[in-house]
Protein backbone atom coordinates (compact mmCIF):
# COMPACT_ATOMS: atom_id res chain seq x y z
CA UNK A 1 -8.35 -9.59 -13.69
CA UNK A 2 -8.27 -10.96 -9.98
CA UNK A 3 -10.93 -10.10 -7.49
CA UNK A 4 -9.39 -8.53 -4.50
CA UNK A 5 -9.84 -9.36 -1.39
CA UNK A 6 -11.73 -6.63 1.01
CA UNK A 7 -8.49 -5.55 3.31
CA UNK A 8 -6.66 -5.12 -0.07
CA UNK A 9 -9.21 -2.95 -1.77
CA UNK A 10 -9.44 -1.01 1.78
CA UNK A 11 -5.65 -0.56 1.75
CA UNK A 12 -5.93 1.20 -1.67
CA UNK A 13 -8.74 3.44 -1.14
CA UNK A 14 -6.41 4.45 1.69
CA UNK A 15 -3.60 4.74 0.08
CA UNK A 16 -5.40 6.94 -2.75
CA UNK A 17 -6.74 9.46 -0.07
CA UNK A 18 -2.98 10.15 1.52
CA UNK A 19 -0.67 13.14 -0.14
CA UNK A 20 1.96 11.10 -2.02
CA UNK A 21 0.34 7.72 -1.99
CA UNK A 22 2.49 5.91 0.72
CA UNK A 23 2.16 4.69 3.51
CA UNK A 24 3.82 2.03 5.71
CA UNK A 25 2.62 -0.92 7.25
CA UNK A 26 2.43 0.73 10.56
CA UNK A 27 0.29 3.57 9.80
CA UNK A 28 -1.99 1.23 7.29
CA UNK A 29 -2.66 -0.98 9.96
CA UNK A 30 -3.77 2.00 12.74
CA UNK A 31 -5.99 3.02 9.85
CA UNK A 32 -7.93 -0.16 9.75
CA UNK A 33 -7.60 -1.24 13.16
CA UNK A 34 -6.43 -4.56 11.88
CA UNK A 35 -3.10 -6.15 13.13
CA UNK A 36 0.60 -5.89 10.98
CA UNK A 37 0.11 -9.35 9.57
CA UNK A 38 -3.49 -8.78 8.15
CA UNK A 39 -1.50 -5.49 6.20
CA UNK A 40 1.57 -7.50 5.31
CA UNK A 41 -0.81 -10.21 3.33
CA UNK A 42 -3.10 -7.25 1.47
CA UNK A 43 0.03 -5.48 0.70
CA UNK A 44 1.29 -8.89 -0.99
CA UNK A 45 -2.03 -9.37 -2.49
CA UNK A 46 -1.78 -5.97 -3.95
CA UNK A 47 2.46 -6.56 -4.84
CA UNK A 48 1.08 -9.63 -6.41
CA UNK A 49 -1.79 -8.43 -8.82
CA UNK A 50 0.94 -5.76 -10.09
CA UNK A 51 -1.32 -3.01 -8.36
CA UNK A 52 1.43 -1.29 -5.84
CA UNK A 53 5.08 -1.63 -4.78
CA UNK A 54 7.46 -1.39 -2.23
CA UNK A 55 10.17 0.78 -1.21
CA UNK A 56 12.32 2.57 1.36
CA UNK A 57 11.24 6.28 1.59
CA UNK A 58 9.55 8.96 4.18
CA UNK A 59 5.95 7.20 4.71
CA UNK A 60 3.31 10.46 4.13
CA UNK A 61 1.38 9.24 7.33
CA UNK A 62 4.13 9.11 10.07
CA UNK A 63 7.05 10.55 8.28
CA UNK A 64 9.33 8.03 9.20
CA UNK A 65 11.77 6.76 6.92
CA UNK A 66 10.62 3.21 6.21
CA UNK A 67 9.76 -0.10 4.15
CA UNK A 68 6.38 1.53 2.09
CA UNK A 69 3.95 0.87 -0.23
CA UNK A 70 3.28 2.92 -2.96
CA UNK A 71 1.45 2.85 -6.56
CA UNK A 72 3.29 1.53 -9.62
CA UNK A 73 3.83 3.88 -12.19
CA UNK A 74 4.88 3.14 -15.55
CA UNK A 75 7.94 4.63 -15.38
CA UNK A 76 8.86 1.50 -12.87
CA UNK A 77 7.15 -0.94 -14.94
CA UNK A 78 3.75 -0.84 -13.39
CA UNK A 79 -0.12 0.14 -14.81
CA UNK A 80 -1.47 3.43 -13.91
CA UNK A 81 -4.21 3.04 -11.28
């Protein structure tokens, strides 16, 4: 198993502490008080290692309809975290 990096392991403690498990990149990035690109390349980090996905639905943050990351389940071909 891959070591992740420390923004990546950040983005899903943060993402486990939210109702729903999603957030997007927006609202991850206020939370760290990082920059969008820094998110972008954990999210892929995390897309990568099989860990979450990505999808078009309300983010639980800001409510906005967007582009959000969210926990695989195995019902979409993913490992339960």
């Amino acid at each position: 198993m891959r070591v992740l990096s420390e923004r990546a392991t950040s983005l899903l403690a943060f993402l486990r502490s939210i109702p729903d498990s999603a957030a997007c990149d927006a609202c991850m990035a206020a939370h760290l008080g990082v920059d969008r690109y820094d998110v972008l390349k954990a999210i892929r980090e995390l897309v990568l290692t099989g860990r979450v996905m990505c999808t078009f639905r309300a983010c639980s943050v800001c409510l906005e309809r967007r582009l959000i990351a969210t926990f695989r389940t195995r019902r979409d071909g993913g490992r339960q975290t």
